[in-house]
Protein backbone atom coordinates (compact mmCIF):
# COMPACT_ATOMS: atom_id res chain seq x y z
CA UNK A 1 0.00 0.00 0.00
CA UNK A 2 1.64 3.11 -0.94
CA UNK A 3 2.64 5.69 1.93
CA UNK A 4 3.82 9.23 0.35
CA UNK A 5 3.79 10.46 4.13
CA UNK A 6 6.53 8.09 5.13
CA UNK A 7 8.28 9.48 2.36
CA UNK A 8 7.88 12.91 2.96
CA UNK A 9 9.07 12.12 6.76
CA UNK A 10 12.12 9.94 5.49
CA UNK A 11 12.96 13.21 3.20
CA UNK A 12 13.01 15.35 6.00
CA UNK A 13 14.94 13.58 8.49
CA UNK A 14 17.42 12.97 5.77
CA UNK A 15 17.90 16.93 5.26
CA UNK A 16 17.70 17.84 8.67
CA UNK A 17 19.99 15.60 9.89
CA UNK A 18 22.25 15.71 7.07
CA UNK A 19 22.05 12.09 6.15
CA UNK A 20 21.96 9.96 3.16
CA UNK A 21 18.26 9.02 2.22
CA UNK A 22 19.13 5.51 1.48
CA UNK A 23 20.62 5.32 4.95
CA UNK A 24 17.25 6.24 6.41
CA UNK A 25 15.11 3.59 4.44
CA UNK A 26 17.41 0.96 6.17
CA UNK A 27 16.72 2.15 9.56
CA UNK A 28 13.17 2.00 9.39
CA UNK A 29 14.09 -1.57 7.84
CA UNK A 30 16.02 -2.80 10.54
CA UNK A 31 13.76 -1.17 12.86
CA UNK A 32 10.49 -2.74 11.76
CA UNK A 33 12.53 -6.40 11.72
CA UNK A 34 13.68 -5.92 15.44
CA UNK A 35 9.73 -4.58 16.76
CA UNK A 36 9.22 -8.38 14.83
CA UNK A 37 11.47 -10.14 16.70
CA UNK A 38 10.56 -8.78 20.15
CA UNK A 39 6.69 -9.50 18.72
CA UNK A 40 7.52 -12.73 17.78
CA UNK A 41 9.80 -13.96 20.98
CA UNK A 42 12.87 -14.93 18.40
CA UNK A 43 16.34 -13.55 18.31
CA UNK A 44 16.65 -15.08 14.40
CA UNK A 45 17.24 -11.97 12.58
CA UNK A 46 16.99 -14.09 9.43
CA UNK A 47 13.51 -15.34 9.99
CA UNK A 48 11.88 -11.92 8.95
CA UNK A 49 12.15 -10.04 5.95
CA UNK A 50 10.83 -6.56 5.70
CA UNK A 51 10.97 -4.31 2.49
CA UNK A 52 10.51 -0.79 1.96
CA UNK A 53 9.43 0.52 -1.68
CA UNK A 54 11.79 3.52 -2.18
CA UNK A 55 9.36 5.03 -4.63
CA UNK A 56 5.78 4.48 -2.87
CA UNK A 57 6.88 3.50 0.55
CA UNK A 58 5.00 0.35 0.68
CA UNK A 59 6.09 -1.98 3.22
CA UNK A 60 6.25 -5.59 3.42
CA UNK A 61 6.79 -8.14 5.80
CA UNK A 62 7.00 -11.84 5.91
CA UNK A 63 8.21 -14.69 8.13
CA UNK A 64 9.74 -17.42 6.37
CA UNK A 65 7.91 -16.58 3.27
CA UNK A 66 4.91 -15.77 5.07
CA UNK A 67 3.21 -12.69 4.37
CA UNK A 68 2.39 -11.02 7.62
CA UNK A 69 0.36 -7.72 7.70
CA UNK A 70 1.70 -5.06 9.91
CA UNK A 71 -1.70 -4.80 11.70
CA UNK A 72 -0.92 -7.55 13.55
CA UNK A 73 2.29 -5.62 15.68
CA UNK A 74 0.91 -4.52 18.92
CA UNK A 75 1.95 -1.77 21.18
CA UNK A 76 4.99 -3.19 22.54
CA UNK A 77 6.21 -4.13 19.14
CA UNK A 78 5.57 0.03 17.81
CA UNK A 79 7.73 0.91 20.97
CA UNK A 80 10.35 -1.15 20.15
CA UNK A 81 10.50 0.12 16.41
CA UNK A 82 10.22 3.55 17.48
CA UNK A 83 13.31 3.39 20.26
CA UNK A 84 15.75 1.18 17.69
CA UNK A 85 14.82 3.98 15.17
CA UNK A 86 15.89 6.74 17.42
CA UNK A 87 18.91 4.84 18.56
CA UNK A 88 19.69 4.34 14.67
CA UNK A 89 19.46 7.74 13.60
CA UNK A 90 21.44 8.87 16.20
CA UNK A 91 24.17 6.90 15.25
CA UNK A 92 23.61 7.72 11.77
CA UNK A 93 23.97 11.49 13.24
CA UNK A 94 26.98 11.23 14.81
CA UNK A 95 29.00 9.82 11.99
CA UNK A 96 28.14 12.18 9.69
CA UNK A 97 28.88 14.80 12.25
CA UNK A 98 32.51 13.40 12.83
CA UNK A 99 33.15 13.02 8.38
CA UNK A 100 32.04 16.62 8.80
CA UNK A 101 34.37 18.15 10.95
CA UNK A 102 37.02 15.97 10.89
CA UNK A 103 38.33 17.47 7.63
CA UNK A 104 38.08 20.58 9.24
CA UNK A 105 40.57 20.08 11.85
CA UNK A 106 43.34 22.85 12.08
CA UNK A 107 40.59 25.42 10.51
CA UNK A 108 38.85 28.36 12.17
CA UNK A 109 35.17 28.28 13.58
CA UNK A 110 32.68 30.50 15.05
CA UNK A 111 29.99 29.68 17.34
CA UNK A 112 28.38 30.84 20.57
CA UNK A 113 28.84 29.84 24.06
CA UNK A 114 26.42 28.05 25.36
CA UNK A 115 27.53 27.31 29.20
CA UNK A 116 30.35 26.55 31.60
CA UNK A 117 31.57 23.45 32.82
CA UNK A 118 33.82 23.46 35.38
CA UNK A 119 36.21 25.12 33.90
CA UNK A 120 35.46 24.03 30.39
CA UNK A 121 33.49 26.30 27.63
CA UNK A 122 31.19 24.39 25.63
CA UNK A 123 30.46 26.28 22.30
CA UNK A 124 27.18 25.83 19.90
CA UNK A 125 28.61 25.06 16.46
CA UNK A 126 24.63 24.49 15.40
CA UNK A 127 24.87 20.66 14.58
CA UNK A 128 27.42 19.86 17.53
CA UNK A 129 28.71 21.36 20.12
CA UNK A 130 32.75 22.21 20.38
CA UNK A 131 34.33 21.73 23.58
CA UNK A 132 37.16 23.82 25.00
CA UNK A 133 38.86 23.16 27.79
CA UNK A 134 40.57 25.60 30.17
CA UNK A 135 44.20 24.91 28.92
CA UNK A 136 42.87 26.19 25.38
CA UNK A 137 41.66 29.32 26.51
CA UNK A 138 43.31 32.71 26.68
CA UNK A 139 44.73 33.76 29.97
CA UNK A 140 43.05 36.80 31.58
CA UNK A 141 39.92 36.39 28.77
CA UNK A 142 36.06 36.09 30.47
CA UNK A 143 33.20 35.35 27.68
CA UNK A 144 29.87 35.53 28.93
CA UNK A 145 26.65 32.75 28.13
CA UNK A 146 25.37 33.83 24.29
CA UNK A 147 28.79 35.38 23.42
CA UNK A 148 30.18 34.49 19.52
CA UNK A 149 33.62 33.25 19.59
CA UNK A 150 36.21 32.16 17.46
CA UNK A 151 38.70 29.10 17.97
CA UNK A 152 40.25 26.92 16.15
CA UNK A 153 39.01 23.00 15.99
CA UNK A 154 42.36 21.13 17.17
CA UNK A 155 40.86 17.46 17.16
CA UNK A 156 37.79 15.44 16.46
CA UNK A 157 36.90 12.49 18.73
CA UNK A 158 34.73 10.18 17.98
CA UNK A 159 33.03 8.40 20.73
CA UNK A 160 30.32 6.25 21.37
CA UNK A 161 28.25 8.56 23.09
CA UNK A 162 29.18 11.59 20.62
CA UNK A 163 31.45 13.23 18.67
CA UNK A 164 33.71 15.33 21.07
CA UNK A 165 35.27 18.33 19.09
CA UNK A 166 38.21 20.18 20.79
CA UNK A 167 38.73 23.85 19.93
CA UNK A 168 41.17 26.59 20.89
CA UNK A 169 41.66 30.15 21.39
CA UNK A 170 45.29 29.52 22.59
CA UNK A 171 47.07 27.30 20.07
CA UNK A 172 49.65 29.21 17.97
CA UNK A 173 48.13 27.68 14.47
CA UNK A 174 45.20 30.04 15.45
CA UNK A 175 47.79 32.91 14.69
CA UNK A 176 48.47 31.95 11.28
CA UNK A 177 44.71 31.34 10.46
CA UNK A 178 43.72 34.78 11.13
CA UNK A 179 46.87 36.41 9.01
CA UNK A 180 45.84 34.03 6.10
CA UNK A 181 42.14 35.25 6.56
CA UNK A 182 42.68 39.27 7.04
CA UNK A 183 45.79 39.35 5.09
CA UNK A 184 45.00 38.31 1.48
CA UNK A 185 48.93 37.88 0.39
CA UNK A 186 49.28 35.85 2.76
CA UNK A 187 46.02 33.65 1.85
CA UNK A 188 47.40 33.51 -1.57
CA UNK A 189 50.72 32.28 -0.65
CA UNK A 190 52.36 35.88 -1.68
CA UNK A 191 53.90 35.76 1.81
CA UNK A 192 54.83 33.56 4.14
CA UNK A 193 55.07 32.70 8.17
CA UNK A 194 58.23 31.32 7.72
CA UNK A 195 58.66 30.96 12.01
CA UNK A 196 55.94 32.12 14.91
CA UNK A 197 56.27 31.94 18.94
CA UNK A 198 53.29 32.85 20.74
CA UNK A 199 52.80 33.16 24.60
CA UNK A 200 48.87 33.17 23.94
CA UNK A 201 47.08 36.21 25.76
CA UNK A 202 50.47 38.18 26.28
CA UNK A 203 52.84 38.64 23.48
CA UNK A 204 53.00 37.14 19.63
CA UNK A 205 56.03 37.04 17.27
CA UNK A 206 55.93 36.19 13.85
CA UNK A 207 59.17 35.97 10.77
CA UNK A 208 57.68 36.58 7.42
CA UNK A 209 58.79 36.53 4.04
CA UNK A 210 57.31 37.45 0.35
CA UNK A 211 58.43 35.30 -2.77
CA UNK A 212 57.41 38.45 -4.52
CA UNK A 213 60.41 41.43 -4.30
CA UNK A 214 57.30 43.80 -4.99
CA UNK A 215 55.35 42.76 -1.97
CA UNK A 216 56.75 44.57 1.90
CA UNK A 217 55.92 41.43 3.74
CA UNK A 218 55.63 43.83 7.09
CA UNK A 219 54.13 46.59 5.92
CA UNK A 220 51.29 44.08 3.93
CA UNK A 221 50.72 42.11 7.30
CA UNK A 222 50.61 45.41 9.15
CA UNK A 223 47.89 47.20 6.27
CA UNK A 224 47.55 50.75 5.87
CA UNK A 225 47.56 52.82 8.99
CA UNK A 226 47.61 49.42 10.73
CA UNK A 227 43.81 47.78 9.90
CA UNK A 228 45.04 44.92 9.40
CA UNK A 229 46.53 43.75 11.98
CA UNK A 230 44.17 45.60 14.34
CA UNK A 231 41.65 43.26 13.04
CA UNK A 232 43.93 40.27 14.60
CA UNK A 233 44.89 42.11 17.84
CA UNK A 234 40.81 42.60 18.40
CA UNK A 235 39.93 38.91 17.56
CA UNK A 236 42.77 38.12 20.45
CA UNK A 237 41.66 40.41 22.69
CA UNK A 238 44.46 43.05 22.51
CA UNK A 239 47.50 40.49 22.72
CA UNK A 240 50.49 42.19 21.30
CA UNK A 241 51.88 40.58 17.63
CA UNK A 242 55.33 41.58 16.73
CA UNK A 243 56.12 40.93 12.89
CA UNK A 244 59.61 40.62 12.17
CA UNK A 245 61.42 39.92 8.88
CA UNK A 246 63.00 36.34 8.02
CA UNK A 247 66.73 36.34 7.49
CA UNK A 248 68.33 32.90 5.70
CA UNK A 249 71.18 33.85 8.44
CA UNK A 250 70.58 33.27 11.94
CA UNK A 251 72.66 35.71 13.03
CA UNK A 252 70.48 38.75 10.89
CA UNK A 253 67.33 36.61 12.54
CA UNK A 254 68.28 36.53 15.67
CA UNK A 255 68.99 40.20 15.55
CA UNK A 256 65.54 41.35 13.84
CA UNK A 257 63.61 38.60 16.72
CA UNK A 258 64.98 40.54 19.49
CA UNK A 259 63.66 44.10 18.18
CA UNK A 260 63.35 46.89 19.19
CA UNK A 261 66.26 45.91 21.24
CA UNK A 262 69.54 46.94 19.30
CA UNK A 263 71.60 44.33 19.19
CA UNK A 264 75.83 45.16 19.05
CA UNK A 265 76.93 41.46 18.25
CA UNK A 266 75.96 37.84 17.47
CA UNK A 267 77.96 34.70 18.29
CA UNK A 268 76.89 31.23 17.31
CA UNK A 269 77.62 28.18 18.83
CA UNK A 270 76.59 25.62 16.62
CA UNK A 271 78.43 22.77 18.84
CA UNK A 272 75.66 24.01 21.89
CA UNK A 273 72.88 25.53 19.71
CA UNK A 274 73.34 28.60 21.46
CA UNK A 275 73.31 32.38 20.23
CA UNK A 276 75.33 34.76 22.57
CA UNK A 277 73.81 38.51 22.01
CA UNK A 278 76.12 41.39 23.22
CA UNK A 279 73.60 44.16 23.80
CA UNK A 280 74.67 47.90 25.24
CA UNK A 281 73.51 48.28 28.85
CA UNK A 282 70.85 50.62 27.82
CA UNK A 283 69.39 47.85 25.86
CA UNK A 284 69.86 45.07 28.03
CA UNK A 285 66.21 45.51 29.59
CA UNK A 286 64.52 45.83 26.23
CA UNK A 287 66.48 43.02 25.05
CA UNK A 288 65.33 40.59 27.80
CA UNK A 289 62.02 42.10 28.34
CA UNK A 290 59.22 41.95 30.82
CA UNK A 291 60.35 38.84 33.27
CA UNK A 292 62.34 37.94 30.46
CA UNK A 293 59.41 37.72 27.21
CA UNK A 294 61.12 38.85 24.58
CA UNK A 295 64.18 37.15 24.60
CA UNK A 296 62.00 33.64 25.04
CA UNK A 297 60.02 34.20 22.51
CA UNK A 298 62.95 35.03 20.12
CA UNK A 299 65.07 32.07 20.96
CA UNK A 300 61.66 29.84 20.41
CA UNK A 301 61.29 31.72 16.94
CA UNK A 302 64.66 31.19 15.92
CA UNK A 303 65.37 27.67 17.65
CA UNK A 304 68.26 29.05 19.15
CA UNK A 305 68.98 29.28 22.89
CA UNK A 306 69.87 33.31 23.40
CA UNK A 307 72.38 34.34 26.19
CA UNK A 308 72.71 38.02 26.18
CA UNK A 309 75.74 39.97 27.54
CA UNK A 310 76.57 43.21 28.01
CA UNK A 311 80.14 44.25 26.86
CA UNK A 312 81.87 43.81 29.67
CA UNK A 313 80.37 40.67 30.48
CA UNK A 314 81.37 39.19 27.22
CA UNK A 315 84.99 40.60 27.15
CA UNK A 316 85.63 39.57 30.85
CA UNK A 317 84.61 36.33 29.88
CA UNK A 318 86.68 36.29 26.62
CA UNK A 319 89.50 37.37 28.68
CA UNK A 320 89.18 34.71 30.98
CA UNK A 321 89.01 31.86 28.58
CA UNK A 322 92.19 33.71 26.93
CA UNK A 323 94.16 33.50 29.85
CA UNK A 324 93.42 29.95 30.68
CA UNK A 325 93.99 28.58 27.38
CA UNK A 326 97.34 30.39 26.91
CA UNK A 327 98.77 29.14 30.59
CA UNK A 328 98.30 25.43 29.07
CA UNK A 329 101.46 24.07 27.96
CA UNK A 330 101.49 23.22 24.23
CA UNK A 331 98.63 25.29 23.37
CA UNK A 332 99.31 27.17 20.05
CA UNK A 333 98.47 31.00 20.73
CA UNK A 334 97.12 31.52 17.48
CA UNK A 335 94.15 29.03 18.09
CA UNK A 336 92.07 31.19 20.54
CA UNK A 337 90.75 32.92 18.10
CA UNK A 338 89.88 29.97 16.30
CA UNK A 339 88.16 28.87 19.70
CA UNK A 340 85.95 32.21 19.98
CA UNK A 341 85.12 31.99 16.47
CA UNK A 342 83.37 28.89 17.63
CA UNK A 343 81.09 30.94 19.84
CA UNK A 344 83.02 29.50 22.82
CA UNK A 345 83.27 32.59 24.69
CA UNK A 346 83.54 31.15 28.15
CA UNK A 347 85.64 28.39 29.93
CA UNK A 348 82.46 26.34 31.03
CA UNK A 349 82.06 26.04 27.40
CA UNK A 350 84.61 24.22 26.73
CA UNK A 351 84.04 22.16 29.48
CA UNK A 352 80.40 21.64 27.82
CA UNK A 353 81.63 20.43 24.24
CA UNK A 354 84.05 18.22 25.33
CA UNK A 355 87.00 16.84 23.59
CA UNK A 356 85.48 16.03 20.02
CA UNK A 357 84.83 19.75 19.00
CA UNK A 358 88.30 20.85 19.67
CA UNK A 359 90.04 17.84 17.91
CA UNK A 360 87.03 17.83 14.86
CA UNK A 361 87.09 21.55 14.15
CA UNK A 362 90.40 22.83 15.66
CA UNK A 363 92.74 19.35 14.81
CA UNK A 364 94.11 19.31 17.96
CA UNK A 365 95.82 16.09 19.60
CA UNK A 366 93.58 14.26 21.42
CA UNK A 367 95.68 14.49 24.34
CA UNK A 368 96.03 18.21 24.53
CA UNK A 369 92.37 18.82 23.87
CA UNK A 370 91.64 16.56 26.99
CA UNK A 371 93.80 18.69 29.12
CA UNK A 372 92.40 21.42 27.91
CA UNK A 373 89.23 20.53 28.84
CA UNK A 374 90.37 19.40 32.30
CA UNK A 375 91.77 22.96 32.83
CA UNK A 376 88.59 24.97 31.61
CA UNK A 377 86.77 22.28 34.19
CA UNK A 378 89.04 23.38 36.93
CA UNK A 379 88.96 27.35 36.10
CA UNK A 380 84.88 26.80 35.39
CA UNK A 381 84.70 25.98 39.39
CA UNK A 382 87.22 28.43 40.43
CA UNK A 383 84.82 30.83 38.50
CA UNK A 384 81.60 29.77 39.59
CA UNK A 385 82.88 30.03 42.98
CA UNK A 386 83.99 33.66 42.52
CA UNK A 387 80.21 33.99 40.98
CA UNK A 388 78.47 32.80 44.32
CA UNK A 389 80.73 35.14 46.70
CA UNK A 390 80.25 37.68 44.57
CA UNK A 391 76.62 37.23 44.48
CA UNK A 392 76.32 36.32 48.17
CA UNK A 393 78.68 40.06 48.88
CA UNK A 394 76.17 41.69 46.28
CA UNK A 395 73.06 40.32 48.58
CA UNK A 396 75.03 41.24 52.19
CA UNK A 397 75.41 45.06 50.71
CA UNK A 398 72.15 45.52 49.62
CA UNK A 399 71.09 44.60 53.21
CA UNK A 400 73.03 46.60 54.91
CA UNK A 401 72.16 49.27 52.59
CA UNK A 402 68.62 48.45 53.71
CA UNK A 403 69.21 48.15 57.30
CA UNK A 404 71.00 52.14 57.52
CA UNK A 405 68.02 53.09 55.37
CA UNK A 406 65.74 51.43 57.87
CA UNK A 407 67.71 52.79 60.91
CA UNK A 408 67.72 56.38 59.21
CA UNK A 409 64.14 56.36 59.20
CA UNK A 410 63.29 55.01 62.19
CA UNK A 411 65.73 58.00 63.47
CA UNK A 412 63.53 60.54 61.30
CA UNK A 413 60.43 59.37 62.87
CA UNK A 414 61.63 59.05 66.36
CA UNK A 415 61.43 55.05 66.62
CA UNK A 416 63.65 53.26 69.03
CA UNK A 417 65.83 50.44 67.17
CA UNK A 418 64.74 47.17 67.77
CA UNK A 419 65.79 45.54 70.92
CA UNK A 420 67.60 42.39 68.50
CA UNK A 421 69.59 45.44 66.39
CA UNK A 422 70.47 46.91 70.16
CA UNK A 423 71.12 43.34 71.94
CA UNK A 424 74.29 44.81 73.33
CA UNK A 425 74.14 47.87 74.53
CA UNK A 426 70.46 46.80 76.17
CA UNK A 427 72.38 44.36 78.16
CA UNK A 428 74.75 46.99 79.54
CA UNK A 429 72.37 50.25 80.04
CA UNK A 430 68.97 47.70 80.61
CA UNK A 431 69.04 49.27 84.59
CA UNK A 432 69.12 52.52 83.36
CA UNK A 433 67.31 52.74 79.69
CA UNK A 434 64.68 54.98 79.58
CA UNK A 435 61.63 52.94 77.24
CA UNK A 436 60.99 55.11 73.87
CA UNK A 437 57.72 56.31 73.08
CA UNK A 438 55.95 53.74 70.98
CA UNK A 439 57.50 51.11 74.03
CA UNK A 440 56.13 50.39 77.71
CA UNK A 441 58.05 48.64 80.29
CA UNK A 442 56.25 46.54 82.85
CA UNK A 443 55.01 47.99 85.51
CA UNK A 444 55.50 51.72 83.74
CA UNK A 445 53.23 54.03 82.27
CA UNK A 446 53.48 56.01 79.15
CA UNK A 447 55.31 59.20 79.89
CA UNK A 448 53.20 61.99 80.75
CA UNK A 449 53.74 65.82 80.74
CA UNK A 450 52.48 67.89 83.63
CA UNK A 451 52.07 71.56 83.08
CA UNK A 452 52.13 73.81 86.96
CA UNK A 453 48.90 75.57 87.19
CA UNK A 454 50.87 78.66 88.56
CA UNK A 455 52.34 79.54 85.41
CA UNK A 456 49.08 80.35 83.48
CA UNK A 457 48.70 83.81 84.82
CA UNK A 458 52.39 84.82 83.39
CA UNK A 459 50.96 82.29 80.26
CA UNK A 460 48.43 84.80 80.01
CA UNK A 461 50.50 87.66 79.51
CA UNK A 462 52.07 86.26 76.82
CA UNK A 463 49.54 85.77 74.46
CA UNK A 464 48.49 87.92 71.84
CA UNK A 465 44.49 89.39 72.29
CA UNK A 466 43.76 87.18 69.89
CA UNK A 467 45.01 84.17 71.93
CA UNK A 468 43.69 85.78 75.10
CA UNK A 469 39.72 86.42 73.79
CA UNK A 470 39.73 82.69 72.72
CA UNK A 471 40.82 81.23 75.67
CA UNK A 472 38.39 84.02 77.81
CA UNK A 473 35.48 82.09 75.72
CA UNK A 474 36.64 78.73 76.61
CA UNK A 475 36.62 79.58 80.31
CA UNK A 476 33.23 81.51 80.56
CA UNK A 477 34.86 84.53 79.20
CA UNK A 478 34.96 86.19 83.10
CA UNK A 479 37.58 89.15 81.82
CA UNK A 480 34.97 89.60 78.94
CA UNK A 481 31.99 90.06 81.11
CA UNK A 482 33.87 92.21 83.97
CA UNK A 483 35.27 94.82 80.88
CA UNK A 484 31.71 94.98 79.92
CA UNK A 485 30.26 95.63 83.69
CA UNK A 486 32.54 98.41 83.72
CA UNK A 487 31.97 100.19 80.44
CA UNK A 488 28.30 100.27 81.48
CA UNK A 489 29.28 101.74 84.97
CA UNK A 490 31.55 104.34 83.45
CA UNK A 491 28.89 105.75 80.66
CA UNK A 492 26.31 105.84 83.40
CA UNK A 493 28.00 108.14 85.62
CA UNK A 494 29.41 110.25 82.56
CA UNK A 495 25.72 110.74 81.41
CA UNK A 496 24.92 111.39 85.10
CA UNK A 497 27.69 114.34 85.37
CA UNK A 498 26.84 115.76 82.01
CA UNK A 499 30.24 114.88 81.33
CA UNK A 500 31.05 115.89 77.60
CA UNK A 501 31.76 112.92 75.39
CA UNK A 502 35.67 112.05 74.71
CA UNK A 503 35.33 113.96 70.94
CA UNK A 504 34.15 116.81 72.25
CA UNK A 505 36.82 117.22 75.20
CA UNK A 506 39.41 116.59 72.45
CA UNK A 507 38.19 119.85 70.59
């Protein structure tokens, strides 16, 4: 009997879901055979065969050749066909949600956050829903419920109870997706990210080069007046991007990954994989950076390990390894220089390489490179030793220096010294110490001074009228009231007299 409505239905769970239509017609198949089964009492999936017309959606059932009309499936059996069909599709789901984004892993997504777990994001892609965990997120960054984000999918799982997609705000690859979206050279392949270091949420450098002599690979990441990349700094919530220029030597690299640091001199050690950097003083803080940023992420975008010296760091230690080499006894002079040209700058180098280097690159005997090494070992202790005093002096000074400044203080504000500073001289004057002022001594009471009440009158007299009229109103004012008693009196008996007034007898 034809059934256009199970087509129709079939149709739209096919679209909606985003599965194949043939896929569908054998789920209600297989469906239909198990509600049999279960009907039936048989676990012979053999002993029923159901078809489903793709064109009118007729379907037929029989048992062994027996035609058997679906009329006869009761409740039980419609339950059973309607929870293996849900269970089916679902499966059927999943899969095609993992062949969907599993191709898409290393690409950028957007989608909008849907909660917080724990400390997990979980991110509405629409068909799925992206997970990313705290690790993957940037530092110092809060989103808020409904909030689109972008990330970048970093691995598709697929499990049995779903597909488990793993994005990331944090990854460095995330970096070079946004350049290759907002920069169209670099989309086309015009320029390239030959090297990037990222410290996600803080600080971003990237080495490019063009193929194209034409094409400023800086100024074209960068854009006029700097769109561009203010597109990128936005998306990543104002983390700083440095863009530096690619250099085929490591030394010009190294150099241009340290900017805007000016750098005085390279040295490569190729035996160590190490980059020395002599830097003026006045550049030694912007070469190392805040608690040391820059010069990380330059020695990850290089692959070189970066030791930076100032000048007299460098030529003390030059000196050193100078002086040492030319005490050993069949040491050819001439071959220092050959030694520093190696990068090894210091006598715990040598003691690093070892004896192949010098007898490889240098063609020394085997012997004399062995005592060489010995020596630098010896002078590399005698050194490190002269470090650690010096370092432990350094630390005494600066307390001191901070003790004075502490005692010098405590003098300016009138503190006593602290009985430990004073342990001496307490035990000596403790009979006769007086206790300081912000101090009380058992028994004692704070010190208190008494002023003799006999003094006020000549206290009084001191005073200016000023002084004198306040302090009448904050005792009753008694001198007030007595000047006024007699300035009444006095104009009384003046009026009584017919006494002239004081202008008139001036006339």
């Amino acid at each position: 009997m034809p059934n256009p409505e199970l087509l129709r239905i079939v149709d739209g769970i096919a679209r909606d879901k985003n599965i194949e239509r043939e896929q569908v017609y054998t789920d209600v198949e297989q469906a239909i055979s198990s509600a049999l089964r279960k009907q039936f009492n048989t676990e012979d999936a053999s002993e029923f065969t159901v078809s489903l017309e793709r064109g009118t959606g007729d379907i037929s059932v029989s048992r062994q050749g027996e035609t058997i009309p679906l009329s006869k499936l009761g409740r039980i059996a419609a339950q059973t066909a309607k929870q293996v069909m849900i269970q089916l599709l679902r499966q059927d789901e999943r899969g095609s949600i993992y062949e969907e984004y599993k191709d898409r892993v290393g690409t950028i997504i957007t989608g909008t956050i849907a909660r917080f777990e724990g400390g997990s994001m979980i991110v509405n892609l629409g068909r799925a829903e992206g997970i990313m965990p705290r690790g993957e997120q940037i530092p110092g960054e809060n989103h808020q419920v409904g909030e689109r984000v972008q990330a970048l999918i970093t691995e598709v799982r697929d499990t049995p109870s779903a597909v488990r997609i793993i994005l990331s705000r944090s990854h460095p690859e995330l970096i070079r997706r946004l350049f290759e979206r907002e920069v169209p050279e670099v989309g086309e392949r015009t320029i390239e990210l030959k090297a990037l270091a990222r410290e996600p949420g803080h600080r971003t450098k990237i080495a490019v080069s063009s193929i194209d002599s034409k094409v400023d690979a800086v100024g074209a990441c960068v854009g006029v007046r700097g769109s561009r990349i203010k597109n990128i700094v936005d998306e990543l919530g104002g983390e700083k991007i440095d863009i530096v220029r690619w250099n085929e030597s490591s030394q010009i690299l190294i150099s241009n990954a340290l900017k805007p640091a000016e750098v005085a001199e390279v040295s490569l050690c190729f035996e160590l994989g190490r980059a020395t950097v002599v830097v003026n003083e006045d550049q030694l803080s912007l070469a190392i950076g805040k608690r040391g940023q820059n010069v990380r992420l330059a020695a990850r975008l290089t692959g070189w390990d970066v030791d930076i010296l100032t000048p007299a760091e460098f030529q003390a230690g030059v000196a050193r390894l100078d002086q040492t080499l030319k005490a050993i006894e069949g040491f050819p002079p001439e071959t220092v220089d050959k030694v520093i040209a190696l990068g090894l700058i210091d006598v715990r180098d040598i003691e690093e390489v070892g004896v192949g280097p010098l007898v490889e690159e240098l063609e020394l005997a085997e012997e004399l490179a062995q005592r060489v090494v010995e020596r630098c070992a010896e002078d590399a202790k005698v050194w490190s030793a002269e470090q650690a005093a010096r370092k432990e002096a350094d630390a005494s000074a600066k307390a001191a220096a901070a003790s004075e400044s502490k005692r010098a203080l405590n003098a300016l504000l009138g503190i006593g010294e602290p009985a430990a500073d004073n342990a001496a001289e307490g035990a000596e004057d403790a009979g006769s110490s007086m206790p300081g002022p912000l101090e009380a001594s058992e028994g004692g009471s704070p010190e208190v001074t008494v002023h003799q009440q006999s003094m006020r009158g000549d206290e009084d007299d001191a005073l200016s009228p000023e002084e004198r009229a306040v302090r009448g109103l904050a005792q009753g004012e008694p001198k007030a009231k007595e000047l006024e008693d007699e300035n009444a009196e006095s104009a009384a008996l003046a009026e009584g007299r017919g006494e002239p007034p004081a202008v008139e007898e001036a006339q």
